[in-house]
PDBML (XML) file of the C-alpha atoms, coordinates in Angstrom:
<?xml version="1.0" encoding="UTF-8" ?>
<PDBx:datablock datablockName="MODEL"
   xmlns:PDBx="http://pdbml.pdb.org/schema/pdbx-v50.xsd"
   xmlns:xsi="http://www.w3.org/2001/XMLSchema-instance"
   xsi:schemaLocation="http://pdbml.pdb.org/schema/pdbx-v50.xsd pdbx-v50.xsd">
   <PDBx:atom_siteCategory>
      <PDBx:atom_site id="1">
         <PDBx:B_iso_or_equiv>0.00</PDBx:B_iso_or_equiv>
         <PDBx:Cartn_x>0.909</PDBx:Cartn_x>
         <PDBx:Cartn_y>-6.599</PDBx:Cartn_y>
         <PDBx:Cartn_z>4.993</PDBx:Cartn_z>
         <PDBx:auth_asym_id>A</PDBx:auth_asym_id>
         <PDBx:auth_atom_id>CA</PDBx:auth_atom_id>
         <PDBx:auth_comp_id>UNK</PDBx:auth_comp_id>
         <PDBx:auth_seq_id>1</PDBx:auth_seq_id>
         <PDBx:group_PDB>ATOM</PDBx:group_PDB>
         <PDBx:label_alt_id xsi:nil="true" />
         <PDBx:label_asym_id>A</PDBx:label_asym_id>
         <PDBx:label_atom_id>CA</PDBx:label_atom_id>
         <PDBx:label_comp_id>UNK</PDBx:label_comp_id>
         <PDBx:label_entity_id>1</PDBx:label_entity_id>
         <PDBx:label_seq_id>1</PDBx:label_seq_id>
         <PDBx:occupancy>1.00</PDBx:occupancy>
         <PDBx:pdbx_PDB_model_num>1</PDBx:pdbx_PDB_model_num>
         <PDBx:type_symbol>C</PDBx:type_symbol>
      </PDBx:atom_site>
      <PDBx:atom_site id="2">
         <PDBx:B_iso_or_equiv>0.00</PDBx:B_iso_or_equiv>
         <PDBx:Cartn_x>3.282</PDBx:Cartn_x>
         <PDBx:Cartn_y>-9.043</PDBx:Cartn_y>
         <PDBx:Cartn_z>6.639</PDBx:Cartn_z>
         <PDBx:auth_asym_id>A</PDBx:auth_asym_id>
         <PDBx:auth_atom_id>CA</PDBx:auth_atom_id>
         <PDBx:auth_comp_id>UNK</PDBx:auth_comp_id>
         <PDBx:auth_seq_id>2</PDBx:auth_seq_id>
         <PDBx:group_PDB>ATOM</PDBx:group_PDB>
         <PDBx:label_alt_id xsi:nil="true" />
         <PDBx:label_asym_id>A</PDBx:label_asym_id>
         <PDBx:label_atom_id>CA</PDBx:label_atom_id>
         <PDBx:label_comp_id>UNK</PDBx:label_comp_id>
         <PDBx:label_entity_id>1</PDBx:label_entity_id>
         <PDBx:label_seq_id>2</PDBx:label_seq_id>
         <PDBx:occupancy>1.00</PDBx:occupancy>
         <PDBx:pdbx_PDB_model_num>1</PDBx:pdbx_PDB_model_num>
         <PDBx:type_symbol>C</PDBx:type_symbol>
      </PDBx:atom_site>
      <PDBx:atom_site id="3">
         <PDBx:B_iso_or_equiv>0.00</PDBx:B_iso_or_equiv>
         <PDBx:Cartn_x>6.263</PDBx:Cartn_x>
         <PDBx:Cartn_y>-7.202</PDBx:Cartn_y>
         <PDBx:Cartn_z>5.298</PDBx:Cartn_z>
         <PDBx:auth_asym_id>A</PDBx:auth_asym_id>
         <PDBx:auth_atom_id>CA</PDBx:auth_atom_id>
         <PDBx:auth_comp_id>UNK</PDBx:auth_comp_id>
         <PDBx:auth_seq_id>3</PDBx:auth_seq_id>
         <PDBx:group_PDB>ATOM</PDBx:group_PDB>
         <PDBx:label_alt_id xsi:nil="true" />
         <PDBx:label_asym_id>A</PDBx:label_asym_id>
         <PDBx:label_atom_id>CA</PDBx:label_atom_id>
         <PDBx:label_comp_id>UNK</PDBx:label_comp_id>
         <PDBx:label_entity_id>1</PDBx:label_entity_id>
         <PDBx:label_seq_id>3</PDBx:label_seq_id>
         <PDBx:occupancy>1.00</PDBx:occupancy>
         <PDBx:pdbx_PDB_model_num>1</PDBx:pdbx_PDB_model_num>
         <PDBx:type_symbol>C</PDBx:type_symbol>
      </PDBx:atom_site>
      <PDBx:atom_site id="4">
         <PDBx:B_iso_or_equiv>0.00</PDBx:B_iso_or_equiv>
         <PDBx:Cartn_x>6.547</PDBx:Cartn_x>
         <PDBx:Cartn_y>-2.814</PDBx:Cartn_y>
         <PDBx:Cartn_z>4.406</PDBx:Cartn_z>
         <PDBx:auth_asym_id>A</PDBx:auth_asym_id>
         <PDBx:auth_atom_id>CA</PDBx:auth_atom_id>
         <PDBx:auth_comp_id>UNK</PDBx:auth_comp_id>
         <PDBx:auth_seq_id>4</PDBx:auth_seq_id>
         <PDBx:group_PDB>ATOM</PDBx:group_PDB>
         <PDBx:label_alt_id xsi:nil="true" />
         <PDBx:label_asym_id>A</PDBx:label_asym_id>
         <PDBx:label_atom_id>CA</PDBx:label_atom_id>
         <PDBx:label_comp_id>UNK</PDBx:label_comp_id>
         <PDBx:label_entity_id>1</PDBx:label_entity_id>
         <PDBx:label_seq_id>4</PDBx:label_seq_id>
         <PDBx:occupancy>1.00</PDBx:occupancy>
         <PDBx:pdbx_PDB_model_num>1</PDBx:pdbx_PDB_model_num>
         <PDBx:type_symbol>C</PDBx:type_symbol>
      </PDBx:atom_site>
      <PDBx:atom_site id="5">
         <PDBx:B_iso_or_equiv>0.00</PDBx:B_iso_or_equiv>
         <PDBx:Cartn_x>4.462</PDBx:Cartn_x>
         <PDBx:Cartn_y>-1.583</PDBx:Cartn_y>
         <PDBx:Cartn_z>1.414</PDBx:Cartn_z>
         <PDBx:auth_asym_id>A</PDBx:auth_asym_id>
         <PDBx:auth_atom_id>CA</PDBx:auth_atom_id>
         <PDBx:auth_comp_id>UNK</PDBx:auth_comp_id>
         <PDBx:auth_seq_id>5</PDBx:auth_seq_id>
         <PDBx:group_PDB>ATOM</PDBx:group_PDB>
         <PDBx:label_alt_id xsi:nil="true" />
         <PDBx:label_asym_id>A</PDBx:label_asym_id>
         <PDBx:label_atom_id>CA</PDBx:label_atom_id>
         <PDBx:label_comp_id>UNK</PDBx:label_comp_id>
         <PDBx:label_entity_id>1</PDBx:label_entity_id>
         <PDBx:label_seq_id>5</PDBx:label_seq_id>
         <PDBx:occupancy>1.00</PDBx:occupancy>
         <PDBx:pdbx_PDB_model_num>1</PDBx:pdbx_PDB_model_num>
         <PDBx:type_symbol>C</PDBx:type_symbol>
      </PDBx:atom_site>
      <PDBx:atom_site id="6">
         <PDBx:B_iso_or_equiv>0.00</PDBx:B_iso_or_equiv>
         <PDBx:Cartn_x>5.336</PDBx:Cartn_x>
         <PDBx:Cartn_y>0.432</PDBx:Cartn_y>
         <PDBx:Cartn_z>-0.821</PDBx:Cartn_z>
         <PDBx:auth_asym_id>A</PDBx:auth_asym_id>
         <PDBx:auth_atom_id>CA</PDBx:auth_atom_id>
         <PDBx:auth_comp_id>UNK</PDBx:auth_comp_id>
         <PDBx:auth_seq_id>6</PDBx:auth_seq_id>
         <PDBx:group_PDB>ATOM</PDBx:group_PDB>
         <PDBx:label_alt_id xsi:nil="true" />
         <PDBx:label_asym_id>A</PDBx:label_asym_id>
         <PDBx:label_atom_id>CA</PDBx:label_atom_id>
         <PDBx:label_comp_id>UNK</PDBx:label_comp_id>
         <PDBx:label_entity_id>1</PDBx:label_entity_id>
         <PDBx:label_seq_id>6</PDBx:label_seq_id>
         <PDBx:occupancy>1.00</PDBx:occupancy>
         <PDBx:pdbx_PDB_model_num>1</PDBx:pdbx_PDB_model_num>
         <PDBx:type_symbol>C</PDBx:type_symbol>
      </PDBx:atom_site>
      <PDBx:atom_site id="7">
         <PDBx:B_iso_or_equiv>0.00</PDBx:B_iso_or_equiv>
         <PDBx:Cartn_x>3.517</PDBx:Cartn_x>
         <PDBx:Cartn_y>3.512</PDBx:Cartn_y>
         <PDBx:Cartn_z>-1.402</PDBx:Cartn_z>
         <PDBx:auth_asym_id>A</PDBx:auth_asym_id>
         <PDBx:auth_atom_id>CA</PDBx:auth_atom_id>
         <PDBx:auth_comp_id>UNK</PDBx:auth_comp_id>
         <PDBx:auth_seq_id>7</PDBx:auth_seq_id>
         <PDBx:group_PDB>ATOM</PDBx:group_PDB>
         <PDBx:label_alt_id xsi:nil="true" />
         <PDBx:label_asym_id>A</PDBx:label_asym_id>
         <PDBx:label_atom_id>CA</PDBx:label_atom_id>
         <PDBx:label_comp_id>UNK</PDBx:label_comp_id>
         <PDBx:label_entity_id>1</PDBx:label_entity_id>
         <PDBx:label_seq_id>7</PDBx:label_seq_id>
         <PDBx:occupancy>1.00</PDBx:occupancy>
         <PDBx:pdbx_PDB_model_num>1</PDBx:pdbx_PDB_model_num>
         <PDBx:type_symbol>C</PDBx:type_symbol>
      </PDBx:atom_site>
      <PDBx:atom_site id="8">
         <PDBx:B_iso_or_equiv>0.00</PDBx:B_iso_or_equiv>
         <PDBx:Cartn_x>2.017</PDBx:Cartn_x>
         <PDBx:Cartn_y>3.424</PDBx:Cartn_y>
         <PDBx:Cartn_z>-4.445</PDBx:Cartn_z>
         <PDBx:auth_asym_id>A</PDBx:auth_asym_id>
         <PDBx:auth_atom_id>CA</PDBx:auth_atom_id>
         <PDBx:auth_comp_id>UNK</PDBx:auth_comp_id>
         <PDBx:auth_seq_id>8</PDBx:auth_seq_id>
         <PDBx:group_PDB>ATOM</PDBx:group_PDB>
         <PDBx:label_alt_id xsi:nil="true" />
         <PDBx:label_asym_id>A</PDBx:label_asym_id>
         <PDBx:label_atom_id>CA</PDBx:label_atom_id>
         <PDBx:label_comp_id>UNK</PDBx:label_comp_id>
         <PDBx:label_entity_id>1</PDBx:label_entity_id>
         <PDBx:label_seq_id>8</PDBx:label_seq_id>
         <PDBx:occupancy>1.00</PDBx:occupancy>
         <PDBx:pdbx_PDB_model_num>1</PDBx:pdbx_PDB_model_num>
         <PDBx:type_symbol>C</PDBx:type_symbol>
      </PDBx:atom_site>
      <PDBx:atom_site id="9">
         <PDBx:B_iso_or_equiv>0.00</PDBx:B_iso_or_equiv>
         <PDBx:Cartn_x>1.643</PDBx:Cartn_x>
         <PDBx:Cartn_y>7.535</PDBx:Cartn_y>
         <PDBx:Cartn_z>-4.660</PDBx:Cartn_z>
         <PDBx:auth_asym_id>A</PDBx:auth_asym_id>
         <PDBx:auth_atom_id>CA</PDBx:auth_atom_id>
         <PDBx:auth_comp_id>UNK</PDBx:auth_comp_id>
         <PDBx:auth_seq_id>9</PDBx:auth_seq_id>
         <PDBx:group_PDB>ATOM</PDBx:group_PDB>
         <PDBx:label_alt_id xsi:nil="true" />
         <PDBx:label_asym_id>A</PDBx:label_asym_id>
         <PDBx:label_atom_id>CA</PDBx:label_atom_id>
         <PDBx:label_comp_id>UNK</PDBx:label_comp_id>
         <PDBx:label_entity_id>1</PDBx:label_entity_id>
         <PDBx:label_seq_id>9</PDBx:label_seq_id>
         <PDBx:occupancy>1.00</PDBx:occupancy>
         <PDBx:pdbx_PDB_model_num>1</PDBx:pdbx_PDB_model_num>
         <PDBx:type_symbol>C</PDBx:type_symbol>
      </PDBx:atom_site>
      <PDBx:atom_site id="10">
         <PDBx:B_iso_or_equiv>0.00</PDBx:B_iso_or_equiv>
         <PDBx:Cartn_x>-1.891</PDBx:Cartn_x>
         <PDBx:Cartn_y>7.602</PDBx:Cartn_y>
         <PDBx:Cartn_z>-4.798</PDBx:Cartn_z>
         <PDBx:auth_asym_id>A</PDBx:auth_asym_id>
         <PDBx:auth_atom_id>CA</PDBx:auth_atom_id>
         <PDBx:auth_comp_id>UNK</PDBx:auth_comp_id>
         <PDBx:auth_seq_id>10</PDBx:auth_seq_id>
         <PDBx:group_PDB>ATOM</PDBx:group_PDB>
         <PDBx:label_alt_id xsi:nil="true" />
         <PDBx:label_asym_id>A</PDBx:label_asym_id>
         <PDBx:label_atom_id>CA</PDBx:label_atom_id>
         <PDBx:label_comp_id>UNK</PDBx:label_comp_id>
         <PDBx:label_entity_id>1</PDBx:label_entity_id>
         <PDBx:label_seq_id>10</PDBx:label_seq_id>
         <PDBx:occupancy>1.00</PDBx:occupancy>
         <PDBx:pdbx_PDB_model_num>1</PDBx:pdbx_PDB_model_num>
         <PDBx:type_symbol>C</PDBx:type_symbol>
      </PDBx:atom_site>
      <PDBx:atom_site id="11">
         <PDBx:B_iso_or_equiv>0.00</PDBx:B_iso_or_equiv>
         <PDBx:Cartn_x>-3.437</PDBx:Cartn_x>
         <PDBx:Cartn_y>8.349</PDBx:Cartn_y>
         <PDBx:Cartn_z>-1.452</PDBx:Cartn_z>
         <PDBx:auth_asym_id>A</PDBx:auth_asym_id>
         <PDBx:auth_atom_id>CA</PDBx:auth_atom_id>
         <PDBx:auth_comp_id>UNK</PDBx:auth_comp_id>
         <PDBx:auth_seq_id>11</PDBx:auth_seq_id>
         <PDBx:group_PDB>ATOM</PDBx:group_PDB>
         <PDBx:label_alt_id xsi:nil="true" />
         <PDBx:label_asym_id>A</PDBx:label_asym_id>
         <PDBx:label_atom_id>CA</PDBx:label_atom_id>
         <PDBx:label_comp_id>UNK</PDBx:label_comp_id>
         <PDBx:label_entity_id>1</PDBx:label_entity_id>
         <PDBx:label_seq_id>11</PDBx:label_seq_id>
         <PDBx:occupancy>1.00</PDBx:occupancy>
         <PDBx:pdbx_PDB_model_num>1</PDBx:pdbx_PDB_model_num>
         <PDBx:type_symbol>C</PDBx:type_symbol>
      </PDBx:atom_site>
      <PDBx:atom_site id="12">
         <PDBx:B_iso_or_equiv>0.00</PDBx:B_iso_or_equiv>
         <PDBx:Cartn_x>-6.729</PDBx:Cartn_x>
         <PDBx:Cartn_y>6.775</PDBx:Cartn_y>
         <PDBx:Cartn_z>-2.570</PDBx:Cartn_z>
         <PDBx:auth_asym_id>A</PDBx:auth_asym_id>
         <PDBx:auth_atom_id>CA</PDBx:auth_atom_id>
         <PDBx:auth_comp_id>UNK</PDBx:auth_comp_id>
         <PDBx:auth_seq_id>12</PDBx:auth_seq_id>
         <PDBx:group_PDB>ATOM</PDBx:group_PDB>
         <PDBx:label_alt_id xsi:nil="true" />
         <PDBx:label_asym_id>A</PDBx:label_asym_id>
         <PDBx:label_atom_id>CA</PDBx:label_atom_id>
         <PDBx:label_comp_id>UNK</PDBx:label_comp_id>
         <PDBx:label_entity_id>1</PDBx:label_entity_id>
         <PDBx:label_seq_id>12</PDBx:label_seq_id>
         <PDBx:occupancy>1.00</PDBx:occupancy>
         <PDBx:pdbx_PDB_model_num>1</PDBx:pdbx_PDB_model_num>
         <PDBx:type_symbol>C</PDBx:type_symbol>
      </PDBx:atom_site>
      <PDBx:atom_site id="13">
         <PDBx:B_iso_or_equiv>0.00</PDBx:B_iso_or_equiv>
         <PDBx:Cartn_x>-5.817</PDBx:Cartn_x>
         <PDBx:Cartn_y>3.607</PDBx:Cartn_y>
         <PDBx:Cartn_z>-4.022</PDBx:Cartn_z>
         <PDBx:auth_asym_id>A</PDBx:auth_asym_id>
         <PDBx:auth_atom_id>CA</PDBx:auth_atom_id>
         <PDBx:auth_comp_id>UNK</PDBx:auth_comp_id>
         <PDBx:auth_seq_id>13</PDBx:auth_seq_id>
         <PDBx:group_PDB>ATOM</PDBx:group_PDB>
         <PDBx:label_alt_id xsi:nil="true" />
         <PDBx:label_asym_id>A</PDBx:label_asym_id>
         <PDBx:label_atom_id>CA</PDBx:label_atom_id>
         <PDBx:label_comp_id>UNK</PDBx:label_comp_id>
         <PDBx:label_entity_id>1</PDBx:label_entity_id>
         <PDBx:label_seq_id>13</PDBx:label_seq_id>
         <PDBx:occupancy>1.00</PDBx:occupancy>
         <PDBx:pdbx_PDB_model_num>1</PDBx:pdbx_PDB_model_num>
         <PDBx:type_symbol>C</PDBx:type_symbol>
      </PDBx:atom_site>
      <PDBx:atom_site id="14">
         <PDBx:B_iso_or_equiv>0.00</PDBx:B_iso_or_equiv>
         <PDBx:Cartn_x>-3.430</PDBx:Cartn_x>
         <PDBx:Cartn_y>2.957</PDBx:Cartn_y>
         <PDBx:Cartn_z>-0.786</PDBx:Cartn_z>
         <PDBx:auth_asym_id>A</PDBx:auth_asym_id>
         <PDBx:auth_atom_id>CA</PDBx:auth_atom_id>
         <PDBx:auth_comp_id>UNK</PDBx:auth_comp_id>
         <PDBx:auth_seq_id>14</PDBx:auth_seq_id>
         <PDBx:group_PDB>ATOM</PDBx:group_PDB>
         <PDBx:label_alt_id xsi:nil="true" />
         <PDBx:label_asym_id>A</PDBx:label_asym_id>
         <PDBx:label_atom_id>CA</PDBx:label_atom_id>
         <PDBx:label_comp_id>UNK</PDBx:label_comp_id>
         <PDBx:label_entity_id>1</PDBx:label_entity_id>
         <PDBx:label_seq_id>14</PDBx:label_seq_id>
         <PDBx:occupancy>1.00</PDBx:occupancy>
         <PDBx:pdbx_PDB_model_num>1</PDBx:pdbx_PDB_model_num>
         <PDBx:type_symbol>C</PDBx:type_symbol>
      </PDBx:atom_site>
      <PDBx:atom_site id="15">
         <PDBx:B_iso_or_equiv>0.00</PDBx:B_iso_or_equiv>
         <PDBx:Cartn_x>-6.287</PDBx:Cartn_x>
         <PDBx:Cartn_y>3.435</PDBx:Cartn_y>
         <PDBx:Cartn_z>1.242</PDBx:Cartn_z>
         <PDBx:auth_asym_id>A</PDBx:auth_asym_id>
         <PDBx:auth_atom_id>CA</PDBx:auth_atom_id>
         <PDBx:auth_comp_id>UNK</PDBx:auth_comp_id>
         <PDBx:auth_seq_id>15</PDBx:auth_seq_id>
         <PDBx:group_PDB>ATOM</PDBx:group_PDB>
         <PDBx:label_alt_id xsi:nil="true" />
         <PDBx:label_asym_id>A</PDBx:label_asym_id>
         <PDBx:label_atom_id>CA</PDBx:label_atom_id>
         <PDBx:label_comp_id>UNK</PDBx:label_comp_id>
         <PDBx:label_entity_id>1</PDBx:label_entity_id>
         <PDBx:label_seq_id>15</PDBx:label_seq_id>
         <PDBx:occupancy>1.00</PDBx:occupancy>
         <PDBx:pdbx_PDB_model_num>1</PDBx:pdbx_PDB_model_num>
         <PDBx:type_symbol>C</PDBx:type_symbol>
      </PDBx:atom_site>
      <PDBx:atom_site id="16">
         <PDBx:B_iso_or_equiv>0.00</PDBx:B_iso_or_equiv>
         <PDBx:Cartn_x>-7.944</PDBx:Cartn_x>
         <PDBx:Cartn_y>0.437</PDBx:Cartn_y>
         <PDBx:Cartn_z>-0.775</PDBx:Cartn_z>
         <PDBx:auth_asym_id>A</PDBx:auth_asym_id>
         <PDBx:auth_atom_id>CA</PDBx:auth_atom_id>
         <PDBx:auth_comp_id>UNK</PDBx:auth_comp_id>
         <PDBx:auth_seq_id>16</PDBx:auth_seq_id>
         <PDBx:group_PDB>ATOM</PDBx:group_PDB>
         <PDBx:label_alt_id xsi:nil="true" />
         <PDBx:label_asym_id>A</PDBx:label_asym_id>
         <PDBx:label_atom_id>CA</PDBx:label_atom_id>
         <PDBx:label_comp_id>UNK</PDBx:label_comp_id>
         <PDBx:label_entity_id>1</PDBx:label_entity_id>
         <PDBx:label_seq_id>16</PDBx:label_seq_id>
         <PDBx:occupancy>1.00</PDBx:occupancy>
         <PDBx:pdbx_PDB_model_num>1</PDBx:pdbx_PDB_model_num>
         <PDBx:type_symbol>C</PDBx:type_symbol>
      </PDBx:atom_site>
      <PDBx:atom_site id="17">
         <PDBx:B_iso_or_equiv>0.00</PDBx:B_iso_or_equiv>
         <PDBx:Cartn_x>-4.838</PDBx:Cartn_x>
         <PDBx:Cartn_y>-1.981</PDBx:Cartn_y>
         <PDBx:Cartn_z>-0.631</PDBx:Cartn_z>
         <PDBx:auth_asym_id>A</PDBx:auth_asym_id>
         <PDBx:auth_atom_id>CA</PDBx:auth_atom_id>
         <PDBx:auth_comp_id>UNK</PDBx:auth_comp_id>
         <PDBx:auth_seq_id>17</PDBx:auth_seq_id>
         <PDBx:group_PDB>ATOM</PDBx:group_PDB>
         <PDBx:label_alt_id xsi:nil="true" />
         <PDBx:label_asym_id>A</PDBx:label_asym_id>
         <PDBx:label_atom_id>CA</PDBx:label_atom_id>
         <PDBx:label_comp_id>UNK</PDBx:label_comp_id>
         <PDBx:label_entity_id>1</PDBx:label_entity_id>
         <PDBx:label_seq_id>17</PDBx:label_seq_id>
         <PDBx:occupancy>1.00</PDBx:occupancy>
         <PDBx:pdbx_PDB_model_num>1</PDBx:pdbx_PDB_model_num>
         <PDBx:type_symbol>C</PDBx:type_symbol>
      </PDBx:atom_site>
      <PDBx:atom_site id="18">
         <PDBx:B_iso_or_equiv>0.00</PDBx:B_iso_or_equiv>
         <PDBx:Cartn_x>-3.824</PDBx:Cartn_x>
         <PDBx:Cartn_y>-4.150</PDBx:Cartn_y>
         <PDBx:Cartn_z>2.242</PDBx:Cartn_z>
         <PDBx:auth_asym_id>A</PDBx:auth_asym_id>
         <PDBx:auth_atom_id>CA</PDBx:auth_atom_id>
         <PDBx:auth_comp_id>UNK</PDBx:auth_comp_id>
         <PDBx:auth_seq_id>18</PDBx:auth_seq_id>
         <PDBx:group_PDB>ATOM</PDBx:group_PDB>
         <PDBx:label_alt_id xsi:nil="true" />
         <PDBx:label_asym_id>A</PDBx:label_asym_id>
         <PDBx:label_atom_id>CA</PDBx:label_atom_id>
         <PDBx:label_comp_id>UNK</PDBx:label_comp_id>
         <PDBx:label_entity_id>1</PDBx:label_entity_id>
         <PDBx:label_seq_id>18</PDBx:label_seq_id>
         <PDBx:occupancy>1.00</PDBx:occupancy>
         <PDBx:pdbx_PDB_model_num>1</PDBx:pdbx_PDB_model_num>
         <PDBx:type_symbol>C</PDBx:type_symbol>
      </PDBx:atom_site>
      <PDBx:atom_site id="19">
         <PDBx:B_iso_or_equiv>0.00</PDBx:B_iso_or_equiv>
         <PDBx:Cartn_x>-1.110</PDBx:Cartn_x>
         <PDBx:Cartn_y>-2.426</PDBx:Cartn_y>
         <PDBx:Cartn_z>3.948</PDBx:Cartn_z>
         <PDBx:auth_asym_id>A</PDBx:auth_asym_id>
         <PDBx:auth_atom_id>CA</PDBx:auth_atom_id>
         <PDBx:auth_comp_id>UNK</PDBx:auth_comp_id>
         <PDBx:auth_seq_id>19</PDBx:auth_seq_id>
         <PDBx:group_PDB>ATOM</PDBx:group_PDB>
         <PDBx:label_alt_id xsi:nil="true" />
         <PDBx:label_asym_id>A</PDBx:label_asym_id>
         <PDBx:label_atom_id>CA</PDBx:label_atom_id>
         <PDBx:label_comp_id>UNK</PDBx:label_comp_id>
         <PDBx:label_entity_id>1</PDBx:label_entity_id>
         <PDBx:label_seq_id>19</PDBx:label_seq_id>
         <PDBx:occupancy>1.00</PDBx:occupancy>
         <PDBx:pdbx_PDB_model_num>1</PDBx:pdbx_PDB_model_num>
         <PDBx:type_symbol>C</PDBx:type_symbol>
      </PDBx:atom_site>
      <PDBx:atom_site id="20">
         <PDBx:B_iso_or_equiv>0.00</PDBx:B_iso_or_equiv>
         <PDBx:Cartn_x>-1.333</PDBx:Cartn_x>
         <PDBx:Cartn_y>0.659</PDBx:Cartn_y>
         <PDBx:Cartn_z>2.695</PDBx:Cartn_z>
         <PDBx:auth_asym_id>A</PDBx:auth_asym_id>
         <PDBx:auth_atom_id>CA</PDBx:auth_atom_id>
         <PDBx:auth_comp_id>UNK</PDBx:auth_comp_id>
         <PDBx:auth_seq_id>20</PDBx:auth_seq_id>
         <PDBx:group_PDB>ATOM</PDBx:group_PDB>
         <PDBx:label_alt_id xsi:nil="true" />
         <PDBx:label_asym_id>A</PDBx:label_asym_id>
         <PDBx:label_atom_id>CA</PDBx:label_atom_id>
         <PDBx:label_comp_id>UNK</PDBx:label_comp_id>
         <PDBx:label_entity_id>1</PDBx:label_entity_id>
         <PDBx:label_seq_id>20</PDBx:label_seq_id>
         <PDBx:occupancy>1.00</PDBx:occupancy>
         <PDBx:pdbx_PDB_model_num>1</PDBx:pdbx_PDB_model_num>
         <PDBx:type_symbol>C</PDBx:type_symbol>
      </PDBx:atom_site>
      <PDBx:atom_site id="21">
         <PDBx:B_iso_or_equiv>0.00</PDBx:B_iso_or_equiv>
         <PDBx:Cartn_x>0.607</PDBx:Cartn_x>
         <PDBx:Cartn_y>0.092</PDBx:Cartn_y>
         <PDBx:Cartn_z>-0.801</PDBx:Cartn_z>
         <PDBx:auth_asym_id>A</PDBx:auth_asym_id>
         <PDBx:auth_atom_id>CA</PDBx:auth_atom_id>
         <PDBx:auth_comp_id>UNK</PDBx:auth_comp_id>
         <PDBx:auth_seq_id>21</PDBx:auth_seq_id>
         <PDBx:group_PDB>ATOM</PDBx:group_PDB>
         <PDBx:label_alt_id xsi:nil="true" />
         <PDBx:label_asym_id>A</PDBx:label_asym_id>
         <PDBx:label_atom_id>CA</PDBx:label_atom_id>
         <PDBx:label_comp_id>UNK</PDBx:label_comp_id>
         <PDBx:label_entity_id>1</PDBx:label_entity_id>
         <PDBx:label_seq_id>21</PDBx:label_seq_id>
         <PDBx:occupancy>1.00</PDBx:occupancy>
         <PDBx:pdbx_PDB_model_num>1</PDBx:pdbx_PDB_model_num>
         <PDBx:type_symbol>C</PDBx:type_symbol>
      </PDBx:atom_site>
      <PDBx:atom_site id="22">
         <PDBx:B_iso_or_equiv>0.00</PDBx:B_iso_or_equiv>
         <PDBx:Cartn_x>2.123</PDBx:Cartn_x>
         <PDBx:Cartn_y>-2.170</PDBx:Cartn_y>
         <PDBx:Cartn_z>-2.686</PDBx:Cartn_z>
         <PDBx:auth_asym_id>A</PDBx:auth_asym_id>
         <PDBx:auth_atom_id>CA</PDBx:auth_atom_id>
         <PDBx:auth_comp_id>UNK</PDBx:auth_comp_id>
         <PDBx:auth_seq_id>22</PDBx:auth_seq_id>
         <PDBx:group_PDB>ATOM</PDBx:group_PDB>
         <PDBx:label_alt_id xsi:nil="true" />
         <PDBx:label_asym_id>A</PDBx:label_asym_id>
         <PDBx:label_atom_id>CA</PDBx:label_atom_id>
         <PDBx:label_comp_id>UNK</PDBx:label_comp_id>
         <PDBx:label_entity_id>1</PDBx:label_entity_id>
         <PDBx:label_seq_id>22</PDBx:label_seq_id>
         <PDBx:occupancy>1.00</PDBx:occupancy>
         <PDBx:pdbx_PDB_model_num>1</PDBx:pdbx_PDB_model_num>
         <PDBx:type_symbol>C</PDBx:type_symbol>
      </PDBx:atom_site>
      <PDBx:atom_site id="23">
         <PDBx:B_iso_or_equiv>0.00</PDBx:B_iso_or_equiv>
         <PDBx:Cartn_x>3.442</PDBx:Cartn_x>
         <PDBx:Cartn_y>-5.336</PDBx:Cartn_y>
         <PDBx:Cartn_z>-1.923</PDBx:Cartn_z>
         <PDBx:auth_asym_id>A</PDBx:auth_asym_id>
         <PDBx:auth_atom_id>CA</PDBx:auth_atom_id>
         <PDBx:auth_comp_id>UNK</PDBx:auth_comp_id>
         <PDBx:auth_seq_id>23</PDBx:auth_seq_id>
         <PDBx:group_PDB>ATOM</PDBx:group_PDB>
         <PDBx:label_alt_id xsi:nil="true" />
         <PDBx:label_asym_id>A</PDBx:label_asym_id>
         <PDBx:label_atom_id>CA</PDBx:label_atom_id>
         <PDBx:label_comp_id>UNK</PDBx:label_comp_id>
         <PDBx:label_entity_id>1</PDBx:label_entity_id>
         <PDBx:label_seq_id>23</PDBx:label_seq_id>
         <PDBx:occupancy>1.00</PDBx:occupancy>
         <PDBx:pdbx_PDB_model_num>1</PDBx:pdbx_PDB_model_num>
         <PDBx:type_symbol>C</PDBx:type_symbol>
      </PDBx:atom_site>
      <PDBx:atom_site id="24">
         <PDBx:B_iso_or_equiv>0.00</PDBx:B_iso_or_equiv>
         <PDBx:Cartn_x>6.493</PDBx:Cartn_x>
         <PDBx:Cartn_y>-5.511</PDBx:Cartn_y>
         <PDBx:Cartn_z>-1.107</PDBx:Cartn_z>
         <PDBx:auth_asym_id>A</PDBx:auth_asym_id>
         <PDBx:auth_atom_id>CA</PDBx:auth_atom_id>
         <PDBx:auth_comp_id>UNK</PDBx:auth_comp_id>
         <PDBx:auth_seq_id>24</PDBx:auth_seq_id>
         <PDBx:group_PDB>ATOM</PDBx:group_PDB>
         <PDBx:label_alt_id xsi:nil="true" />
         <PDBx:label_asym_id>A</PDBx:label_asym_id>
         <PDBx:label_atom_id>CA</PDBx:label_atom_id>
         <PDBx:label_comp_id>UNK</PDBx:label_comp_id>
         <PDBx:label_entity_id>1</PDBx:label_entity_id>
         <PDBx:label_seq_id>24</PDBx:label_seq_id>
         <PDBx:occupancy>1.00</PDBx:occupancy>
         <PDBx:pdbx_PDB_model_num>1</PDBx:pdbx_PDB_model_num>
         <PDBx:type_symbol>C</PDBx:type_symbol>
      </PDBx:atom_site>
   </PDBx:atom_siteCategory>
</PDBx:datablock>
């Protein structure tokens, strides 16, 4: 991600998802 994720809470879908999370 070119800017912080967010975590989305879910350990496995932030493992799927550039950045770790959301985008910011």
């Amino acid at each position: 991600a070119g800017a912080a994720a967010l975590p989305t809470g879910f350990a496995t879908l932030d493992a799927e998802l550039p950045g770790g999370g959301w985008p910011a």
